[in-house]
C-alpha atoms as a PDB file:
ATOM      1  CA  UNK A   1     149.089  30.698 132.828  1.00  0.00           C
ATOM      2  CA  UNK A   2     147.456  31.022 135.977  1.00  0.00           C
ATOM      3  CA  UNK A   3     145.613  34.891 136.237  1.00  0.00           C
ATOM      4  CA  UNK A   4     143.821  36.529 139.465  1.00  0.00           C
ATOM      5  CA  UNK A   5     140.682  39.099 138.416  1.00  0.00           C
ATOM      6  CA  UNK A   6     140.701  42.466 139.867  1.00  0.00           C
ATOM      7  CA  UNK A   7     138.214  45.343 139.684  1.00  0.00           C
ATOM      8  CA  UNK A   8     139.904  48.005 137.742  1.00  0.00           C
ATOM      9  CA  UNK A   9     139.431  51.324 139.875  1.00  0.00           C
ATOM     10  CA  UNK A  10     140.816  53.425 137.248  1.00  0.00           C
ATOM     11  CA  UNK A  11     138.060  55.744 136.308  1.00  0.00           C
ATOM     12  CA  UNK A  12     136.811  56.120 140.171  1.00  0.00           C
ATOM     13  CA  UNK A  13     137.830  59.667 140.048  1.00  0.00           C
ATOM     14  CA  UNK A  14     135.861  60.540 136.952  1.00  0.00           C
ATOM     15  CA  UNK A  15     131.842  60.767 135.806  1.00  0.00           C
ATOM     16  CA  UNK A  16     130.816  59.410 133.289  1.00  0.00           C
ATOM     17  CA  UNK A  17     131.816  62.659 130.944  1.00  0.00           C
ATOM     18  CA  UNK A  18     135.759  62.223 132.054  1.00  0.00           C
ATOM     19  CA  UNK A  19     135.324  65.406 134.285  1.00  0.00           C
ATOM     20  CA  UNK A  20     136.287  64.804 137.587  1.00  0.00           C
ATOM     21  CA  UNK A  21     133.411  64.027 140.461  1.00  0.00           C
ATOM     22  CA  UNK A  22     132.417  66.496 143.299  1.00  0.00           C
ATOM     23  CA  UNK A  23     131.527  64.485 146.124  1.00  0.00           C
ATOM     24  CA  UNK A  24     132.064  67.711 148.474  1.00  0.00           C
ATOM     25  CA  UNK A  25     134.584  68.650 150.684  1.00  0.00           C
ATOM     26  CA  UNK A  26     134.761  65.799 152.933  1.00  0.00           C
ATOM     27  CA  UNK A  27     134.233  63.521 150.282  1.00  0.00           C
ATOM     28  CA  UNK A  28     136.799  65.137 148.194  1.00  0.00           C
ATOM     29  CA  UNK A  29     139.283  64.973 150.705  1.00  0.00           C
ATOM     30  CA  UNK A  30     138.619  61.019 151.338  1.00  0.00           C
ATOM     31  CA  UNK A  31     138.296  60.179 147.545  1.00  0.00           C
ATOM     32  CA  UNK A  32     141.203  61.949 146.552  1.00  0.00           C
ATOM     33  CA  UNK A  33     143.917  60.814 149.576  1.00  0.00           C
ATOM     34  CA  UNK A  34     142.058  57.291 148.983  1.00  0.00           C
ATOM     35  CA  UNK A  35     144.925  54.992 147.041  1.00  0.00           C
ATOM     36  CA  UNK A  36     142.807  52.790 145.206  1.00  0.00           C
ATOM     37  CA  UNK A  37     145.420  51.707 142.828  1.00  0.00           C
ATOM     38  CA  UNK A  38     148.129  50.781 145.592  1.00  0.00           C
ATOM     39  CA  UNK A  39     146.837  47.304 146.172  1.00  0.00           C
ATOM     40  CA  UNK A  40     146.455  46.236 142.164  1.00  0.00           C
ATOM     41  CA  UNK A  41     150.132  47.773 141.909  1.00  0.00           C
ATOM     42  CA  UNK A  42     151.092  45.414 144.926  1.00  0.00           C
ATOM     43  CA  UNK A  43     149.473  42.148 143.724  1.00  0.00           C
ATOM     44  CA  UNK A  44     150.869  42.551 140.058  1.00  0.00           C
ATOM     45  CA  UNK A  45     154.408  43.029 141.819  1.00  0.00           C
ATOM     46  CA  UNK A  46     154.177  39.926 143.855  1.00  0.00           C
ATOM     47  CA  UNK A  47     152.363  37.790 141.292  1.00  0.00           C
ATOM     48  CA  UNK A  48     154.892  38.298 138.386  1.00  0.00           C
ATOM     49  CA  UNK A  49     157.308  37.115 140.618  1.00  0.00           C
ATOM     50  CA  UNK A  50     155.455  33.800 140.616  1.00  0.00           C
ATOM     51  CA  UNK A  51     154.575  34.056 137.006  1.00  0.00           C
ATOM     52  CA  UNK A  52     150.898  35.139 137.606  1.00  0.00           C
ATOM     53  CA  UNK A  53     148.701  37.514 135.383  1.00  0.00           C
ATOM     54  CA  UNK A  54     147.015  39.957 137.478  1.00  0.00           C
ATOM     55  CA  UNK A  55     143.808  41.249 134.759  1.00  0.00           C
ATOM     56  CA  UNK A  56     141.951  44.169 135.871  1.00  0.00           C
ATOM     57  CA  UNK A  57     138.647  43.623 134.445  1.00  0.00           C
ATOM     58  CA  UNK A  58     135.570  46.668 134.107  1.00  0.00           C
ATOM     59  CA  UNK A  59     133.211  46.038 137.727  1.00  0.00           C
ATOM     60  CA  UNK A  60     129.701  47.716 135.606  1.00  0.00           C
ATOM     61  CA  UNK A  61     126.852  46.014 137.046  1.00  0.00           C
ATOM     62  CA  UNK A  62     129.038  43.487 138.816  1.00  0.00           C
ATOM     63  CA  UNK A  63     127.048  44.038 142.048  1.00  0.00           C
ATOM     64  CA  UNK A  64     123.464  44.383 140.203  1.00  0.00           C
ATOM     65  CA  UNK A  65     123.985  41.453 138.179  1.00  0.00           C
ATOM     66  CA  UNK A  66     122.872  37.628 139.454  1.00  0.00           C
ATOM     67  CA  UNK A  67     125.965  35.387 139.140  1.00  0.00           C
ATOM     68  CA  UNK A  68     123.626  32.226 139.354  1.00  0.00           C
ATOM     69  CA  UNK A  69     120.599  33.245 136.575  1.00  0.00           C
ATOM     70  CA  UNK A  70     122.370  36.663 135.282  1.00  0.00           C
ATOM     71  CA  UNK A  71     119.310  39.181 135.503  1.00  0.00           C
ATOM     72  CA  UNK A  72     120.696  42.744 136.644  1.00  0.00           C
ATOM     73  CA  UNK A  73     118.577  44.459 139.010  1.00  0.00           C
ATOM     74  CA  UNK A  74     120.161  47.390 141.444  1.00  0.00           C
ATOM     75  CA  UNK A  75     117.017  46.786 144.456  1.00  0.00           C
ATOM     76  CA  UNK A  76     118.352  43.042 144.381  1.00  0.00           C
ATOM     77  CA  UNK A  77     121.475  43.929 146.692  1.00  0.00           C
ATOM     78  CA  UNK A  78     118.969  44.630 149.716  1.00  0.00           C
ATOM     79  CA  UNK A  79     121.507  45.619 152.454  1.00  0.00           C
ATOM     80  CA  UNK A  80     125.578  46.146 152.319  1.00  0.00           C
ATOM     81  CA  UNK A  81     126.277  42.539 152.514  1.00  0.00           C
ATOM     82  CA  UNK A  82     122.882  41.115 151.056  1.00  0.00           C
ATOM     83  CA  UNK A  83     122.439  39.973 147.228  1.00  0.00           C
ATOM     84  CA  UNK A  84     118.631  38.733 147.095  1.00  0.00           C
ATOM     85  CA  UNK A  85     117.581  37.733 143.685  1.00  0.00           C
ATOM     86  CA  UNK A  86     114.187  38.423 142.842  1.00  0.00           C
ATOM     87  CA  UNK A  87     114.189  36.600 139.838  1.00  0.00           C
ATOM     88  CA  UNK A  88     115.761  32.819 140.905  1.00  0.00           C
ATOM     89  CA  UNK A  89     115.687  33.610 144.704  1.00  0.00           C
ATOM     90  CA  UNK A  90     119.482  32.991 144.914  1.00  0.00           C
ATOM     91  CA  UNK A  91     120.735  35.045 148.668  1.00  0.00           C
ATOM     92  CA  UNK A  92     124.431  35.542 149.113  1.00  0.00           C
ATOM     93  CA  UNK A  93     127.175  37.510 150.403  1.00  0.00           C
ATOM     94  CA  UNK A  94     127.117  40.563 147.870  1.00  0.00           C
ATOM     95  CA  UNK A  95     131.165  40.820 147.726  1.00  0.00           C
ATOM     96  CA  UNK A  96     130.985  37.037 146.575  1.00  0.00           C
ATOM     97  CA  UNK A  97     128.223  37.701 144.297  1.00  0.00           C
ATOM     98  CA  UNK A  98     130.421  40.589 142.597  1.00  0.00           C
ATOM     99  CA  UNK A  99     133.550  38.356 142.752  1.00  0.00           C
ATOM    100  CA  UNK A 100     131.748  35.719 140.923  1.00  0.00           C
ATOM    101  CA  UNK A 101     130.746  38.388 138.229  1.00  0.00           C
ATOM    102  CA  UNK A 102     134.722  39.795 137.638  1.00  0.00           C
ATOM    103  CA  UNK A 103     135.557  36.219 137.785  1.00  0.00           C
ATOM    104  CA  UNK A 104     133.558  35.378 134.844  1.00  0.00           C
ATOM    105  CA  UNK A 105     134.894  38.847 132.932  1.00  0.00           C
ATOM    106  CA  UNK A 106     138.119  37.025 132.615  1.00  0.00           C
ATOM    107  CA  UNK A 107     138.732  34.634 129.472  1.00  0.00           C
ATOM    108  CA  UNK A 108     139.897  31.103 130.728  1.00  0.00           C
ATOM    109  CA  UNK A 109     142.432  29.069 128.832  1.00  0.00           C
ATOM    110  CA  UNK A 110     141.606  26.154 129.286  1.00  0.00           C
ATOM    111  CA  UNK A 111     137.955  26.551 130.663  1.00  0.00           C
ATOM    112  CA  UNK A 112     137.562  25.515 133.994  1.00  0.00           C
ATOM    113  CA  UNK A 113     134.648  24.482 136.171  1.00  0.00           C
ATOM    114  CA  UNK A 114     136.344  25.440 139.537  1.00  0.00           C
ATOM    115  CA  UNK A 115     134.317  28.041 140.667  1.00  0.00           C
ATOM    116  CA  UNK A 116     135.666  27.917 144.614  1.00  0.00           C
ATOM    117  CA  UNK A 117     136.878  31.008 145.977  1.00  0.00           C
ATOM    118  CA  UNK A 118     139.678  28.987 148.071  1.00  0.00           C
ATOM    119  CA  UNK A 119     139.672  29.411 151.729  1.00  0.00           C
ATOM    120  CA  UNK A 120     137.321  32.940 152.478  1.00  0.00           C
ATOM    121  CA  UNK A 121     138.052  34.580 155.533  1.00  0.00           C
ATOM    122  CA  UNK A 122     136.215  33.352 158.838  1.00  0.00           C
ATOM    123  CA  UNK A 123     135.391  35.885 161.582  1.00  0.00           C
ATOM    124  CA  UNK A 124     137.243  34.804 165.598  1.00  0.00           C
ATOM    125  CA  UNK A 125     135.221  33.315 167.671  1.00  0.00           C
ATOM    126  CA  UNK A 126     135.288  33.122 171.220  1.00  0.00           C
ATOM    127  CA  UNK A 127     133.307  30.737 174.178  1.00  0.00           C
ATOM    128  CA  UNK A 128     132.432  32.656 177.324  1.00  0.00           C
ATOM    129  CA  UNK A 129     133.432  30.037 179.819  1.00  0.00           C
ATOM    130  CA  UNK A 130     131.300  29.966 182.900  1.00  0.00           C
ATOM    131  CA  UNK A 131     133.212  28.363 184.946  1.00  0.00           C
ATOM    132  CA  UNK A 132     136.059  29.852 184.878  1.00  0.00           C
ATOM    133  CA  UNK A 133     134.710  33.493 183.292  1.00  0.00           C
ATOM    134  CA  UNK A 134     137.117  33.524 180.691  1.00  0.00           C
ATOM    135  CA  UNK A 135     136.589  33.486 176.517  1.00  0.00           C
ATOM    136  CA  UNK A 136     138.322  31.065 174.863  1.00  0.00           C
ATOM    137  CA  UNK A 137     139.070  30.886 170.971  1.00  0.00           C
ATOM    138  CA  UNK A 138     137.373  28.405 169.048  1.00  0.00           C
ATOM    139  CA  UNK A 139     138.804  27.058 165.600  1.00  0.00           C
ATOM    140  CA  UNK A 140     136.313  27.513 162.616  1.00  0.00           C
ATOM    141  CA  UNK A 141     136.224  25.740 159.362  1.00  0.00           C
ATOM    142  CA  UNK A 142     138.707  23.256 157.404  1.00  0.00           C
ATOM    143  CA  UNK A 143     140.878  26.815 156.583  1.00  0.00           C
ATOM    144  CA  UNK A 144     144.879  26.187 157.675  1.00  0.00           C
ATOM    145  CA  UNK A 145     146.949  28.594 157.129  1.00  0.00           C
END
């Protein structure tokens, strides 16, 4: 059976003693309205109808951790989107890096060595013409919809 790894968001709410977390008012407000649960509720939906496990798996030190040598280090995710490992030098997207680690959370049946993340997002670009002064879109990547 084929399965897709989430994070599981369930404890976002809650410390590390169960008691609920006081991130101020603002933050409160934004934590609290914030439906973290929505989109794991949305993707089980759809992928039962295609006969798809959905496994939400713990995310601890999922963004510390190294997916290539597996040392966990908090000061190696240097910027939002930076991993830098200090250990084997590996420098990736963080998100991937974190995906990577869920990934692995899951037990595979059979084991597989695909480790592709299928066709990632790729930001628009646009060519500034100067002839004419107009952008034009440019296609990016192998990725067909």
């Amino acid at each position: 059976m084929e399965k897709i790894a989430v994070g599981d968001l369930g404890d976002i709410r809650e410390d590390e003693n169960g008691d609920s977390r006081n991130w101020g008012g603002s933050g409160n407000k934004k934590l609290h309205g914030w439906e973290f649960d929505r989109f794991a509720r949305l993707l089980e939906y759809k992928a039962e109808e295609h006969g798809i496990l959905v496994d939400r798996v713990d995310e601890e030190n999922t963004s510390k951790t190294c997916s290539c040598c597996g040392q966990i280090r908090g000061s190696n995710r240097v910027e939002r989107g930076l991993y830098v490992c200090s250990s084997c030098e590996t420098t990736m997207n963080a998100d991937v890096n974190g995906a990577v680690n869920i990934r692995r959370k899951i037990p595979q049946s059979p084991p597989t060595r695909d480790m592709s993340n299928g066709c990632l997002a790729q930001p628009g670009v646009f060519l500034f013409d100067r002839e004419s002064g107009r952008f034009t879109p440019r296609e990016q990547g192998d990725c067909k919809p």
